[in-house]
PDB file of N, CA and C in Angstrom:
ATOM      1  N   UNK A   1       0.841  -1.184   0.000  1.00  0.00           N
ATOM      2  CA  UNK A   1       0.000   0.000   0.000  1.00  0.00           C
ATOM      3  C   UNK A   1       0.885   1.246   0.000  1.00  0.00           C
ATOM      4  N   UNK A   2       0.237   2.058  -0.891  1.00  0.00           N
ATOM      5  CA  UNK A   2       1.346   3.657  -0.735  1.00  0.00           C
ATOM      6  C   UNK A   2       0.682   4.107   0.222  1.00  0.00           C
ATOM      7  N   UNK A   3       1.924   4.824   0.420  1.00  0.00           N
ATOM      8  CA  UNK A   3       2.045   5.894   1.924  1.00  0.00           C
ATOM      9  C   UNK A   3       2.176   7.697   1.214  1.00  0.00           C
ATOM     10  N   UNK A   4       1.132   8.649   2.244  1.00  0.00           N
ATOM     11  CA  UNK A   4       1.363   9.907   2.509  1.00  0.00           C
ATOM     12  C   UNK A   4       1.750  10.693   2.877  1.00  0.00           C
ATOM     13  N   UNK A   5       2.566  11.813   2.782  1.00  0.00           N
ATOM     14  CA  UNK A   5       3.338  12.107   4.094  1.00  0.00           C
ATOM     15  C   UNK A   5       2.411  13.582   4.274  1.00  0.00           C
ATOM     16  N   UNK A   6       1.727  13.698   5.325  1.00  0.00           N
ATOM     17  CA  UNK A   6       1.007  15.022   6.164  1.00  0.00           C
ATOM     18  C   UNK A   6       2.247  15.979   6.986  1.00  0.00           C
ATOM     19  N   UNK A   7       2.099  17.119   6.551  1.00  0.00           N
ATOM     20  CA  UNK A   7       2.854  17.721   7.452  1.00  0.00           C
ATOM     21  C   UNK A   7       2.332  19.499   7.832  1.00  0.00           C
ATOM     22  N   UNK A   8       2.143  19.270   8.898  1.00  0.00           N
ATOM     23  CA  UNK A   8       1.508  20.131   9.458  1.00  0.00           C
ATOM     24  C   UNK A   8       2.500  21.219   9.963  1.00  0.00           C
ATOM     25  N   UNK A   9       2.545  22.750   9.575  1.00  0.00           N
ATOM     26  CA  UNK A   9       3.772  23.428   9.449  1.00  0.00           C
ATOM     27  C   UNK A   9       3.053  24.358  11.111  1.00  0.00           C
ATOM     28  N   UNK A  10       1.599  24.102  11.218  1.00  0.00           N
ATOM     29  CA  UNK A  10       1.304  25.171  12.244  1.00  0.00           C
ATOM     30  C   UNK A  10       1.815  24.439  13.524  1.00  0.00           C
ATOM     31  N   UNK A  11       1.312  22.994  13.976  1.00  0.00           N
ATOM     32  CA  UNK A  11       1.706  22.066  14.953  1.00  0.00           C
ATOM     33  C   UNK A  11       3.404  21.943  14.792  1.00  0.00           C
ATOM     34  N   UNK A  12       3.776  22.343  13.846  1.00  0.00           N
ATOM     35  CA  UNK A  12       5.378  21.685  13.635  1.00  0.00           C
ATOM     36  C   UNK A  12       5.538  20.022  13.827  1.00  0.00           C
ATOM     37  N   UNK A  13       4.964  19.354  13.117  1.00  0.00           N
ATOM     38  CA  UNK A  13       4.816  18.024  12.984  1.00  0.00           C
ATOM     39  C   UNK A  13       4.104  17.131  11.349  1.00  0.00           C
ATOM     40  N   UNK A  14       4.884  16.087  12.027  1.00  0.00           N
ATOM     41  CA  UNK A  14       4.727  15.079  10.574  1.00  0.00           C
ATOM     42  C   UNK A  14       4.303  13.843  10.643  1.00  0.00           C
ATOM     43  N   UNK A  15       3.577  12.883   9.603  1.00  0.00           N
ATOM     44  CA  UNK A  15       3.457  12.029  10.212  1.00  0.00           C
ATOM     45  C   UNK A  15       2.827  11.136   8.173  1.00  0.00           C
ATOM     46  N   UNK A  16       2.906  10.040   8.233  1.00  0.00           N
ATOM     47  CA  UNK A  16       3.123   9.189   7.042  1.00  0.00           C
ATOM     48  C   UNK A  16       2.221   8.397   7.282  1.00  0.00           C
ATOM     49  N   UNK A  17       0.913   8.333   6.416  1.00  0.00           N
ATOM     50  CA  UNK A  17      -0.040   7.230   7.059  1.00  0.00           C
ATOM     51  C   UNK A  17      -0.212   7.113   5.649  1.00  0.00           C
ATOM     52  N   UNK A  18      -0.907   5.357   5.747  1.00  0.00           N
ATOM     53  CA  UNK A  18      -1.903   5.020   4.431  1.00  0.00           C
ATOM     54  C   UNK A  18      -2.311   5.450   3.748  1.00  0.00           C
ATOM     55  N   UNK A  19      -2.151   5.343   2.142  1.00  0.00           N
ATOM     56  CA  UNK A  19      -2.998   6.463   1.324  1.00  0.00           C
ATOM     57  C   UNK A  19      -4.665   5.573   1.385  1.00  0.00           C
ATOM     58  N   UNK A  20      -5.477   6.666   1.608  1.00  0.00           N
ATOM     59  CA  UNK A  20      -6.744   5.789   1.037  1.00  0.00           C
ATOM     60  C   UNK A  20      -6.898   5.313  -0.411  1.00  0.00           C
ATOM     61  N   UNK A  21      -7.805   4.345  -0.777  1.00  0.00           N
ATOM     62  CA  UNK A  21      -7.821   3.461  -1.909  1.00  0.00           C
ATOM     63  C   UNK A  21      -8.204   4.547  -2.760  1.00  0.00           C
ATOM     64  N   UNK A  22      -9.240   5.015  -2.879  1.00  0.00           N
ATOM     65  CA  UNK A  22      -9.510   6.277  -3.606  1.00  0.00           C
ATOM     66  C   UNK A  22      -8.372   7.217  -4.440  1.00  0.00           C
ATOM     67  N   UNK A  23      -7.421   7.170  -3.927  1.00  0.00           N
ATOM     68  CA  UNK A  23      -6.183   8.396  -4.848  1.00  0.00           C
ATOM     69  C   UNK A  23      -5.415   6.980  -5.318  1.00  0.00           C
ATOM     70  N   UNK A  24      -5.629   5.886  -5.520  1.00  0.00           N
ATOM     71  CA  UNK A  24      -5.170   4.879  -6.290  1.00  0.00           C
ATOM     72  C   UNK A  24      -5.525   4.549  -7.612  1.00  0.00           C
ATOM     73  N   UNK A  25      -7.150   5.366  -7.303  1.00  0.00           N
ATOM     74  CA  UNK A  25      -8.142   5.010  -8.775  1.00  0.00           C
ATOM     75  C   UNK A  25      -6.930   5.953  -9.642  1.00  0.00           C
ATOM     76  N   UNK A  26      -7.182   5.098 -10.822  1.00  0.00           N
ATOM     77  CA  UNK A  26      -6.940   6.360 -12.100  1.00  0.00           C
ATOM     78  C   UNK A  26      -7.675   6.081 -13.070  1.00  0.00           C
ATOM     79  N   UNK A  27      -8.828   5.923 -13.255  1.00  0.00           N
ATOM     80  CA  UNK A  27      -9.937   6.411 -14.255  1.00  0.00           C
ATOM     81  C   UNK A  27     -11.171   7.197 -13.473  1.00  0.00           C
ATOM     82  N   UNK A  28     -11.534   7.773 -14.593  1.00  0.00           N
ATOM     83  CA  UNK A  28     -13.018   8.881 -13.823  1.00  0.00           C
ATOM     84  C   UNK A  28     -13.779   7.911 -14.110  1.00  0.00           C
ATOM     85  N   UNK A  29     -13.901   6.816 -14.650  1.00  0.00           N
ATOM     86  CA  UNK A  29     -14.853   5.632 -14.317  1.00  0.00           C
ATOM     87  C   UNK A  29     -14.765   5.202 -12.522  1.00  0.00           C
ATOM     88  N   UNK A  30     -13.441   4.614 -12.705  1.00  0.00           N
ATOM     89  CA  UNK A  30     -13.318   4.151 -11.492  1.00  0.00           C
ATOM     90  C   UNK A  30     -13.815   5.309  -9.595  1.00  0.00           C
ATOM     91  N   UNK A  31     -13.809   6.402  -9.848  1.00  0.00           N
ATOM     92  CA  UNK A  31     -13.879   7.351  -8.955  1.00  0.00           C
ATOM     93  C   UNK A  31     -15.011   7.741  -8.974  1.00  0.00           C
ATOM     94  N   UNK A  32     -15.955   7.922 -10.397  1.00  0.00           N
ATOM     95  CA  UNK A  32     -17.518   8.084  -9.928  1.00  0.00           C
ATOM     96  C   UNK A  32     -18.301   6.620  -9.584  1.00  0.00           C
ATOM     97  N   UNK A  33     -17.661   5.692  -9.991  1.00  0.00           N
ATOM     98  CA  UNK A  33     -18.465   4.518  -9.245  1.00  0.00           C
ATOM     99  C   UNK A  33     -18.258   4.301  -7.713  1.00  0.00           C
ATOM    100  N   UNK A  34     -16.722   4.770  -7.415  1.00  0.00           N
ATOM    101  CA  UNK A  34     -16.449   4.855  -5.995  1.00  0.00           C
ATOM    102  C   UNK A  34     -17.020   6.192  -4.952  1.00  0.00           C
ATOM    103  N   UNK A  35     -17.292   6.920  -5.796  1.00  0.00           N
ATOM    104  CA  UNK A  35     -17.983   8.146  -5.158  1.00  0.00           C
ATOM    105  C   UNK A  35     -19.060   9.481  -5.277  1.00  0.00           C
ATOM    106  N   UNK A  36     -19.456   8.958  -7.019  1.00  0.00           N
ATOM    107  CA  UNK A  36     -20.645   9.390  -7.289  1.00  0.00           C
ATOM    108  C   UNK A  36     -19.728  10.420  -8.198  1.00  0.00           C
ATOM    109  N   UNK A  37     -20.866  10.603  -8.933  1.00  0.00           N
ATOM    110  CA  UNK A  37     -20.946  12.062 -10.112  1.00  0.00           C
ATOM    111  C   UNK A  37     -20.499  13.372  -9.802  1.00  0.00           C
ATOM    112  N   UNK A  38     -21.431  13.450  -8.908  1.00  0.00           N
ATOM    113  CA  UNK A  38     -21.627  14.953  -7.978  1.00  0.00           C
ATOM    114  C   UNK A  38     -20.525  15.073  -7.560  1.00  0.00           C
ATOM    115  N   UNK A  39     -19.825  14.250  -6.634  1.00  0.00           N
ATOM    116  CA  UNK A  39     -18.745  14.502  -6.069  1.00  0.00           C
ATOM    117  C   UNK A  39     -17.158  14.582  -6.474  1.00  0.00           C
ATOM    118  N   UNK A  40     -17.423  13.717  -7.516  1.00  0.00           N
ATOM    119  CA  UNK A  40     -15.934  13.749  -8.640  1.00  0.00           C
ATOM    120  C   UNK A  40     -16.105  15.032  -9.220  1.00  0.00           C
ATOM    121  N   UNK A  41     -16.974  15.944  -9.997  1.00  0.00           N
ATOM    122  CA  UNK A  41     -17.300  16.840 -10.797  1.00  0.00           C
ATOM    123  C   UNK A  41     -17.359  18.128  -9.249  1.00  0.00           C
ATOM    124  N   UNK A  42     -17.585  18.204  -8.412  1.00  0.00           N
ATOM    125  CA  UNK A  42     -17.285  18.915  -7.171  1.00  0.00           C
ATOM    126  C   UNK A  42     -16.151  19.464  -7.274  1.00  0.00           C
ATOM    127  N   UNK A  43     -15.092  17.899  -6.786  1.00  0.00           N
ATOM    128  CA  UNK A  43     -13.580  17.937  -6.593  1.00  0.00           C
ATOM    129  C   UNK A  43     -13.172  18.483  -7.499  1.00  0.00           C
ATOM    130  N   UNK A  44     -13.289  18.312  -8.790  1.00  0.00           N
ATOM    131  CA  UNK A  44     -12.355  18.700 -10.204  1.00  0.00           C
ATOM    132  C   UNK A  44     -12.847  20.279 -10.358  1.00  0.00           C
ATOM    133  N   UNK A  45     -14.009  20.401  -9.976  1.00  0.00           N
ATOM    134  CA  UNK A  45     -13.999  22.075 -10.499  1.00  0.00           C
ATOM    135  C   UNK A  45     -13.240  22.768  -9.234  1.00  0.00           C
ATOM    136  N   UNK A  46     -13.282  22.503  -7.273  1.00  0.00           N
ATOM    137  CA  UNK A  46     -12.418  22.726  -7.434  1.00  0.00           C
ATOM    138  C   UNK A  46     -11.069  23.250  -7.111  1.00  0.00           C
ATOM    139  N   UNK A  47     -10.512  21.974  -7.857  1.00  0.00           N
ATOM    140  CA  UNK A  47      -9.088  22.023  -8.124  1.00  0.00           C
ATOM    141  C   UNK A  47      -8.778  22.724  -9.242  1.00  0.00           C
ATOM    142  N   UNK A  48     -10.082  22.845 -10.451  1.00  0.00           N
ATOM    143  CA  UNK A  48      -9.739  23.964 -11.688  1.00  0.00           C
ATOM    144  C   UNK A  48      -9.473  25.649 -11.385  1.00  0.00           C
ATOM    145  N   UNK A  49     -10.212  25.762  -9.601  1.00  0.00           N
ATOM    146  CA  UNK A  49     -10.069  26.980  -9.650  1.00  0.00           C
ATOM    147  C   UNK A  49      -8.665  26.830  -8.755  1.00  0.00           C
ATOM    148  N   UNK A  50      -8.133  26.499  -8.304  1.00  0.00           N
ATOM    149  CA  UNK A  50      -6.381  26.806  -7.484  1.00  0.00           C
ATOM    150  C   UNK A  50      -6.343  26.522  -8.569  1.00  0.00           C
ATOM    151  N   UNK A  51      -6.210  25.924  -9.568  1.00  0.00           N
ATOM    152  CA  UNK A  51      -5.315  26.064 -10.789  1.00  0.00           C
ATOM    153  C   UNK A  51      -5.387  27.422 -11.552  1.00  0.00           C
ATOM    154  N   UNK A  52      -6.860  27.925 -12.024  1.00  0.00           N
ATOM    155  CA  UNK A  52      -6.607  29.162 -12.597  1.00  0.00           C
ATOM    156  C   UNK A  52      -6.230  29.793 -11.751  1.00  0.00           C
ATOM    157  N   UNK A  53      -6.254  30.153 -10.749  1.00  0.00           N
ATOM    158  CA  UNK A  53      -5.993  31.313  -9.556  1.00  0.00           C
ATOM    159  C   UNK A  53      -4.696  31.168  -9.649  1.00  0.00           C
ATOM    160  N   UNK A  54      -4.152  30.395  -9.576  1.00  0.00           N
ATOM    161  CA  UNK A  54      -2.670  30.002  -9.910  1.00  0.00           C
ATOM    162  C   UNK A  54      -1.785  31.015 -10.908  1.00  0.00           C
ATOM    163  N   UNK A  55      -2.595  30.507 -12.014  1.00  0.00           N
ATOM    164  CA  UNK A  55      -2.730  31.615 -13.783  1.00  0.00           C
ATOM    165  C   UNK A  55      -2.739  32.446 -13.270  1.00  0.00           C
ATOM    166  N   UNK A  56      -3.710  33.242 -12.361  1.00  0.00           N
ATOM    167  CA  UNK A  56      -4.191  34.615 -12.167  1.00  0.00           C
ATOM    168  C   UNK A  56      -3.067  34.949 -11.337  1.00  0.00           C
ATOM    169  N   UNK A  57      -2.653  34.664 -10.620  1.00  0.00           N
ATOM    170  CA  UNK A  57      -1.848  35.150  -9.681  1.00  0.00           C
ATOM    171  C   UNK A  57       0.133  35.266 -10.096  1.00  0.00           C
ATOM    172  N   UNK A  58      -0.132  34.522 -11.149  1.00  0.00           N
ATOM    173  CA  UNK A  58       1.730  34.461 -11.564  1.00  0.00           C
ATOM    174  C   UNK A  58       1.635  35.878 -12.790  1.00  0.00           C
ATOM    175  N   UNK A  59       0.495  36.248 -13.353  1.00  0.00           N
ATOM    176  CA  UNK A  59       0.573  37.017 -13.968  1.00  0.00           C
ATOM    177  C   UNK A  59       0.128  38.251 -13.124  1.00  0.00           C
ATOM    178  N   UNK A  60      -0.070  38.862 -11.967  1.00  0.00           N
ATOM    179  CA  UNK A  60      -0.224  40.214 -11.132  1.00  0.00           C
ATOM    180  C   UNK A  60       1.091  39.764 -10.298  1.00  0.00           C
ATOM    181  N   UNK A  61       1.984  38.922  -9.915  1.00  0.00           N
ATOM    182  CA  UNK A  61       3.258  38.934  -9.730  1.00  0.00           C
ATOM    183  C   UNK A  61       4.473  38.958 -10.301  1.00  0.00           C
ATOM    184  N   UNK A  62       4.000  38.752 -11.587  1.00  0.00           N
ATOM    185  CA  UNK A  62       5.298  39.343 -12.722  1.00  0.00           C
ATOM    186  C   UNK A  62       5.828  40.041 -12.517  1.00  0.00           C
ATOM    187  N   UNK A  63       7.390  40.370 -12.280  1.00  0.00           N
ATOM    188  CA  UNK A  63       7.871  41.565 -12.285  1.00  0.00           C
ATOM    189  C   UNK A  63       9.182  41.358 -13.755  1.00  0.00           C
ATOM    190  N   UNK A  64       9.647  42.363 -13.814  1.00  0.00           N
ATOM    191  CA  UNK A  64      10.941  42.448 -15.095  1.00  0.00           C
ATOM    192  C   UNK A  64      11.976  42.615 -14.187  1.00  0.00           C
ATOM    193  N   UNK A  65      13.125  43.205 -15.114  1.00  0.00           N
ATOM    194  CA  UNK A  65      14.428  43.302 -14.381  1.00  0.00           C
ATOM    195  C   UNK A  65      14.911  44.291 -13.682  1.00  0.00           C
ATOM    196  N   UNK A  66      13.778  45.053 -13.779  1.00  0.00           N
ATOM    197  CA  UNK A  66      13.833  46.562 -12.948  1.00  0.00           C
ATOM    198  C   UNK A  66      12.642  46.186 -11.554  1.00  0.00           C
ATOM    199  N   UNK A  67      12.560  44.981 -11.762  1.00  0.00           N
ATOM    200  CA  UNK A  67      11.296  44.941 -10.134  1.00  0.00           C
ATOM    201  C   UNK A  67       9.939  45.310 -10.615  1.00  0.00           C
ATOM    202  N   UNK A  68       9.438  46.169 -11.745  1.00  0.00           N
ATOM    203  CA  UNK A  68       8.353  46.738 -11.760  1.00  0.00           C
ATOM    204  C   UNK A  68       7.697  45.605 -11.900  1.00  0.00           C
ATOM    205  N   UNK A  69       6.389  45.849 -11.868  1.00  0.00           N
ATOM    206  CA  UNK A  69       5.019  44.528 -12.296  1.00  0.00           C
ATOM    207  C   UNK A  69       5.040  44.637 -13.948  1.00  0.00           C
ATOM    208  N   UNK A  70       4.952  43.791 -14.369  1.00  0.00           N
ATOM    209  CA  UNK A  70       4.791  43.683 -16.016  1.00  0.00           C
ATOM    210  C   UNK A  70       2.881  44.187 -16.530  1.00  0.00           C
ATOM    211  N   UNK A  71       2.144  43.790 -15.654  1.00  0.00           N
ATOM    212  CA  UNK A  71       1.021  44.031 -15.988  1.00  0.00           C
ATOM    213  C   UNK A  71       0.217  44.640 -14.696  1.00  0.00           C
ATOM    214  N   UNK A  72      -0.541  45.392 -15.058  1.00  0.00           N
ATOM    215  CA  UNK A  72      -1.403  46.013 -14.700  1.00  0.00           C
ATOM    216  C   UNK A  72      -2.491  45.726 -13.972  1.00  0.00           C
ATOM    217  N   UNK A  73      -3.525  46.222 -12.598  1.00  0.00           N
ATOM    218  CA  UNK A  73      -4.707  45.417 -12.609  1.00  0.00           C
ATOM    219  C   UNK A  73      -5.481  45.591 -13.838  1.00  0.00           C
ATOM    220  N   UNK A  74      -5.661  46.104 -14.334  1.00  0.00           N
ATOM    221  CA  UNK A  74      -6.567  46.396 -15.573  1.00  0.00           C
ATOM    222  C   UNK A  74      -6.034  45.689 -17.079  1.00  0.00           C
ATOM    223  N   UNK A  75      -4.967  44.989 -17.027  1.00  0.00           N
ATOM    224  CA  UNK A  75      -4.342  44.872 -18.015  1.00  0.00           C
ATOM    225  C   UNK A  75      -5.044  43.101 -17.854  1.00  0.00           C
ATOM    226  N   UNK A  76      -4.758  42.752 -16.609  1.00  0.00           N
ATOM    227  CA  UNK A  76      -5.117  41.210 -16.258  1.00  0.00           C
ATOM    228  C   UNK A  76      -6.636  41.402 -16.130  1.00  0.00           C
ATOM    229  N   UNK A  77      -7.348  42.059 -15.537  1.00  0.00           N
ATOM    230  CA  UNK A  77      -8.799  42.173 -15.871  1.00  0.00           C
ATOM    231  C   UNK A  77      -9.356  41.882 -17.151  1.00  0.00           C
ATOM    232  N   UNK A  78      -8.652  42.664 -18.331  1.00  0.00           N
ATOM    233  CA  UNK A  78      -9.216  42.784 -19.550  1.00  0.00           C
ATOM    234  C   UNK A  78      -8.521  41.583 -20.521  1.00  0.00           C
ATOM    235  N   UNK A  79      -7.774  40.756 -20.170  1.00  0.00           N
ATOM    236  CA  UNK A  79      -7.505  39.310 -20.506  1.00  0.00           C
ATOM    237  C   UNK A  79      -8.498  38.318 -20.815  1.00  0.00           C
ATOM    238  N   UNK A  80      -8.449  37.566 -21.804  1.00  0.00           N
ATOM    239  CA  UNK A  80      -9.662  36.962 -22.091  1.00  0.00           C
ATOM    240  C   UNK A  80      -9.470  35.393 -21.815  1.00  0.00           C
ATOM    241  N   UNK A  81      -9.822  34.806 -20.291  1.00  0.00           N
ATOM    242  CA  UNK A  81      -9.315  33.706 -20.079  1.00  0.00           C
ATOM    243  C   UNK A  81     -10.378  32.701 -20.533  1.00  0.00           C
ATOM    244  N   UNK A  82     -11.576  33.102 -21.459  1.00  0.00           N
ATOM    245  CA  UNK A  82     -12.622  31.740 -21.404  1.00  0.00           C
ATOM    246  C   UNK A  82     -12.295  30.814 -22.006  1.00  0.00           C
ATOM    247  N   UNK A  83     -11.060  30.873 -22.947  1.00  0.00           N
ATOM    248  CA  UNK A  83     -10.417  29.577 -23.106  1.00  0.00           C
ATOM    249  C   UNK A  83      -9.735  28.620 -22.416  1.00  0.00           C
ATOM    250  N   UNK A  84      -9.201  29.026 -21.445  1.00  0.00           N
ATOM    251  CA  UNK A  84      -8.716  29.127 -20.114  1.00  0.00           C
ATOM    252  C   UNK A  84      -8.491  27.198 -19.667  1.00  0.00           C
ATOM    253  N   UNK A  85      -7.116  26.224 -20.122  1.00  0.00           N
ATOM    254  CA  UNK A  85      -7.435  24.938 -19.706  1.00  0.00           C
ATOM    255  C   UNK A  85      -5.991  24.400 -18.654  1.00  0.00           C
ATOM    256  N   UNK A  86      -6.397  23.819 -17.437  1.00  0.00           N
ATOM    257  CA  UNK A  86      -5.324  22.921 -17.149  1.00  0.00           C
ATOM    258  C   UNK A  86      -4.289  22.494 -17.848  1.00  0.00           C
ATOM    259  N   UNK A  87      -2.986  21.928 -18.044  1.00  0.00           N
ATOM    260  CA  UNK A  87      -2.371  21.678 -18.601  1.00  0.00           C
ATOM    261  C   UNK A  87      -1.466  20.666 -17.754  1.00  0.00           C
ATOM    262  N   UNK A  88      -1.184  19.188 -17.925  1.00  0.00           N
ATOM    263  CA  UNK A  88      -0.405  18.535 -17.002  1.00  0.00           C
ATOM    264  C   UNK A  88       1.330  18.822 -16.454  1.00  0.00           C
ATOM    265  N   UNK A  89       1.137  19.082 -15.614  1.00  0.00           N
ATOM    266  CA  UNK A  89       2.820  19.924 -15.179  1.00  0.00           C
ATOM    267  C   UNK A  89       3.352  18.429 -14.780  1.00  0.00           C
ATOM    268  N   UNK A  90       4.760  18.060 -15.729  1.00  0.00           N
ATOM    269  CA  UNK A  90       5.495  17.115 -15.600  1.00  0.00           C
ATOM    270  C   UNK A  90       6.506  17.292 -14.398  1.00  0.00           C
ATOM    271  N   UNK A  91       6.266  16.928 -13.338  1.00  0.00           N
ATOM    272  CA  UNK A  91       7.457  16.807 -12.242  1.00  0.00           C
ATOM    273  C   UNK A  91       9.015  16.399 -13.048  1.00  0.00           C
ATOM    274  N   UNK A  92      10.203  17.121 -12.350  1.00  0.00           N
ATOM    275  CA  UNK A  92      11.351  16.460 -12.927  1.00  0.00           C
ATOM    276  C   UNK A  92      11.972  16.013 -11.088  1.00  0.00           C
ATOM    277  N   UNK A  93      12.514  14.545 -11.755  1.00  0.00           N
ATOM    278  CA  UNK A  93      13.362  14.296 -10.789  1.00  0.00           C
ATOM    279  C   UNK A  93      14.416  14.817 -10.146  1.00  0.00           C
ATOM    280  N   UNK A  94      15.101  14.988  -8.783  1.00  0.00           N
ATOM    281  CA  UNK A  94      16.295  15.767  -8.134  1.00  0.00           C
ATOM    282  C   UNK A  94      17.250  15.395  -8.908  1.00  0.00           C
ATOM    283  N   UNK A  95      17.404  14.060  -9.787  1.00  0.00           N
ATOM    284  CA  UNK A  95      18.394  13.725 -10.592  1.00  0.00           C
ATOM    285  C   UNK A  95      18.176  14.584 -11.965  1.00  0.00           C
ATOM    286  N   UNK A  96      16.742  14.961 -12.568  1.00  0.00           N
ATOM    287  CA  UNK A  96      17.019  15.377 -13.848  1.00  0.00           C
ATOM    288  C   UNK A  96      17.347  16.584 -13.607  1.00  0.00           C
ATOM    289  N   UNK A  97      16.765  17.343 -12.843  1.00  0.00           N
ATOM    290  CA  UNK A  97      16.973  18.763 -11.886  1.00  0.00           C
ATOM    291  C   UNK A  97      18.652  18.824 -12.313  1.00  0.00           C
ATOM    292  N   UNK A  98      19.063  18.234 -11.406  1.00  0.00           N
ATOM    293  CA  UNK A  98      20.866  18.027 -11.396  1.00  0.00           C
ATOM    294  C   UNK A  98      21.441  18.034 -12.647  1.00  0.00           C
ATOM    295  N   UNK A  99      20.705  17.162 -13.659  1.00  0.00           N
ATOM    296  CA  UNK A  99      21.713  16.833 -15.027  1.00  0.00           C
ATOM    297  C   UNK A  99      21.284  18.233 -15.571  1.00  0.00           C
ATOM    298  N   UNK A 100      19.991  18.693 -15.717  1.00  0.00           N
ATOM    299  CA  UNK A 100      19.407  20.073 -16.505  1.00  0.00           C
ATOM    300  C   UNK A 100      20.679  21.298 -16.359  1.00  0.00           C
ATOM    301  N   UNK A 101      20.884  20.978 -14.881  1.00  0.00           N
ATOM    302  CA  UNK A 101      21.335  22.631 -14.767  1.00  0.00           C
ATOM    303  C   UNK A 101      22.889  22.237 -14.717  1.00  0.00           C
ATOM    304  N   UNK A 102      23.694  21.140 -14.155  1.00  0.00           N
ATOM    305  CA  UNK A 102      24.934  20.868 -14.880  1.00  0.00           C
ATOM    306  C   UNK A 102      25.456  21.065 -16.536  1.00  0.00           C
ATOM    307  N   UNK A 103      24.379  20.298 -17.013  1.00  0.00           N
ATOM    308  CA  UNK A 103      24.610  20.825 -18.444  1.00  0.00           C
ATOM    309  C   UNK A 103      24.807  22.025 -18.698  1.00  0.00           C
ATOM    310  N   UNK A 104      24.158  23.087 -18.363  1.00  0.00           N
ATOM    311  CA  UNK A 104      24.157  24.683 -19.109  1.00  0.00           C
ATOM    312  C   UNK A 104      25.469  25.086 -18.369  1.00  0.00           C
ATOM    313  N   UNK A 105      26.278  24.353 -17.793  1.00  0.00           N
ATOM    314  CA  UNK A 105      27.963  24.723 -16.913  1.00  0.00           C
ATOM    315  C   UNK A 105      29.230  24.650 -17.867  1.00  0.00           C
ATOM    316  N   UNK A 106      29.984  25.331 -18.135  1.00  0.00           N
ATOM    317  CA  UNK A 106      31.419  24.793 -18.613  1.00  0.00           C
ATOM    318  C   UNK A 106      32.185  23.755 -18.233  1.00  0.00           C
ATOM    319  N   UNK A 107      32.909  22.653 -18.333  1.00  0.00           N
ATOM    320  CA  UNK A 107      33.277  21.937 -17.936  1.00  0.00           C
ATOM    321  C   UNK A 107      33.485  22.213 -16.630  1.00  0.00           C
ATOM    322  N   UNK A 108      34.888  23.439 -16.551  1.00  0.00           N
ATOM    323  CA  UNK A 108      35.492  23.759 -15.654  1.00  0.00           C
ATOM    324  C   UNK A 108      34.416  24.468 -14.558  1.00  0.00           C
ATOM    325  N   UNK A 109      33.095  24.683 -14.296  1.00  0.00           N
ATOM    326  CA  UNK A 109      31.982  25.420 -13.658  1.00  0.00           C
ATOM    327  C   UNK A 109      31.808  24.018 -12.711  1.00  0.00           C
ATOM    328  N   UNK A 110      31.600  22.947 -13.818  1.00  0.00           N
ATOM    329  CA  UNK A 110      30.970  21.442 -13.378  1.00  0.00           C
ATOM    330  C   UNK A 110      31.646  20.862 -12.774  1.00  0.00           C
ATOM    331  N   UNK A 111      33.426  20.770 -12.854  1.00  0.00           N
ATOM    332  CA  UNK A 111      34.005  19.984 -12.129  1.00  0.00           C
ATOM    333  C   UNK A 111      33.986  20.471 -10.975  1.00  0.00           C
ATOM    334  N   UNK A 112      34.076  22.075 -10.694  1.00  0.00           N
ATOM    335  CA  UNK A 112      34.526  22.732  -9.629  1.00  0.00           C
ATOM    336  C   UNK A 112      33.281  22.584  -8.333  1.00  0.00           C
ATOM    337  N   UNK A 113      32.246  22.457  -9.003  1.00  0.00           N
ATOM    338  CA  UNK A 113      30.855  21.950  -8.178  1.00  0.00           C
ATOM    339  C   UNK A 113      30.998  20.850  -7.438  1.00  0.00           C
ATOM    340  N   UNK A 114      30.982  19.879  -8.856  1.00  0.00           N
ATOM    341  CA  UNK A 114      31.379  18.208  -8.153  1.00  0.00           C
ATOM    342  C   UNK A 114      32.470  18.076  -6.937  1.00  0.00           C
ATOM    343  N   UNK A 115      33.259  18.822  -7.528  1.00  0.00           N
ATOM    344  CA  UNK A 115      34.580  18.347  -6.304  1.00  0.00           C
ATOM    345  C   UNK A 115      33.945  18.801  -4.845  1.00  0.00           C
ATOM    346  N   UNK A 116      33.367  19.970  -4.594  1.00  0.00           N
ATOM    347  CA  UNK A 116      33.182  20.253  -3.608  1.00  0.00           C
ATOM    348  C   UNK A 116      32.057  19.363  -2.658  1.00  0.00           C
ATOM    349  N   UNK A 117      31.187  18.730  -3.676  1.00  0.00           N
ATOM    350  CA  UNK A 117      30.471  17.440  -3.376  1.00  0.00           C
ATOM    351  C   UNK A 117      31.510  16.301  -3.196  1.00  0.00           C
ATOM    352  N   UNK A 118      32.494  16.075  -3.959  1.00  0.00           N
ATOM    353  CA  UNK A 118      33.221  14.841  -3.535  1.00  0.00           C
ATOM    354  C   UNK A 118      33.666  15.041  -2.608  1.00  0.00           C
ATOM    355  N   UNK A 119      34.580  16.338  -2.288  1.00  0.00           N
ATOM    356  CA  UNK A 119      34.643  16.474  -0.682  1.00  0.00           C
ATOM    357  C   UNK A 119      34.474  16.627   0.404  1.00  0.00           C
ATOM    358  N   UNK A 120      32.906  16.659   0.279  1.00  0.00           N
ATOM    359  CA  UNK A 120      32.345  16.677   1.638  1.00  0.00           C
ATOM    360  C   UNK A 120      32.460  15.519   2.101  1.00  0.00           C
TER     361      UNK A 120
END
């Protein structure tokens, strides 16, 4: 069985319990037979809105290289989001993380990194 990890930043505590069977399903077959229509179509709208709010919010925190905001309230107001869709965000591993940003290094950038990892 997979495990969760809860961590509660107000208590300052953690703790790893059972995932319920439910976040195992992966079809929307499987999740409205386990929990109805209403309630799958509930959950997903929403999680659609922290997702747009998400949208909404990386674009009124934009700033450039001078600090200013890139856009405007009125500029993001008058945006036309009714097309507006989720998009699946691919996690990268701490390993691809590592190879991504080694690569864009000069040799001599990369060794000088590593070593200081080999010598710890």
């Amino acid at each position: 069985m997979s495990k969760i990890k809860v961590v509660s930043n107000a208590a300052g505590r953690e703790v790893t319990v059972n995932e319920p069977l439910v976040l195992g399903m992966t079809t929307v077959e499987e999740l409205v037979e386990s929990l109805g229509a209403e309630l799958v179509v509930s959950q997903v709208k929403a999680q659609l809105k922290v997702a747009f709010r998400a949208v909404v919010r990386r674009k009124i925190e934009e700033k450039d290289d001078n600090e200013e905001f890139v856009n405007t309230e009125e500029m993001v107001v008058a945006e036309d989001f009714t097309d507006w869709k989720p998009t699946l965000r691919i996690t990268k591993t701490a390993e691809e993380k590592a190879m991504e940003a080694l690569g864009g290094l000069t040799p001599e950038q990369r060794d000088a990194i590593l070593a200081q990892f080999n010598n710890a």
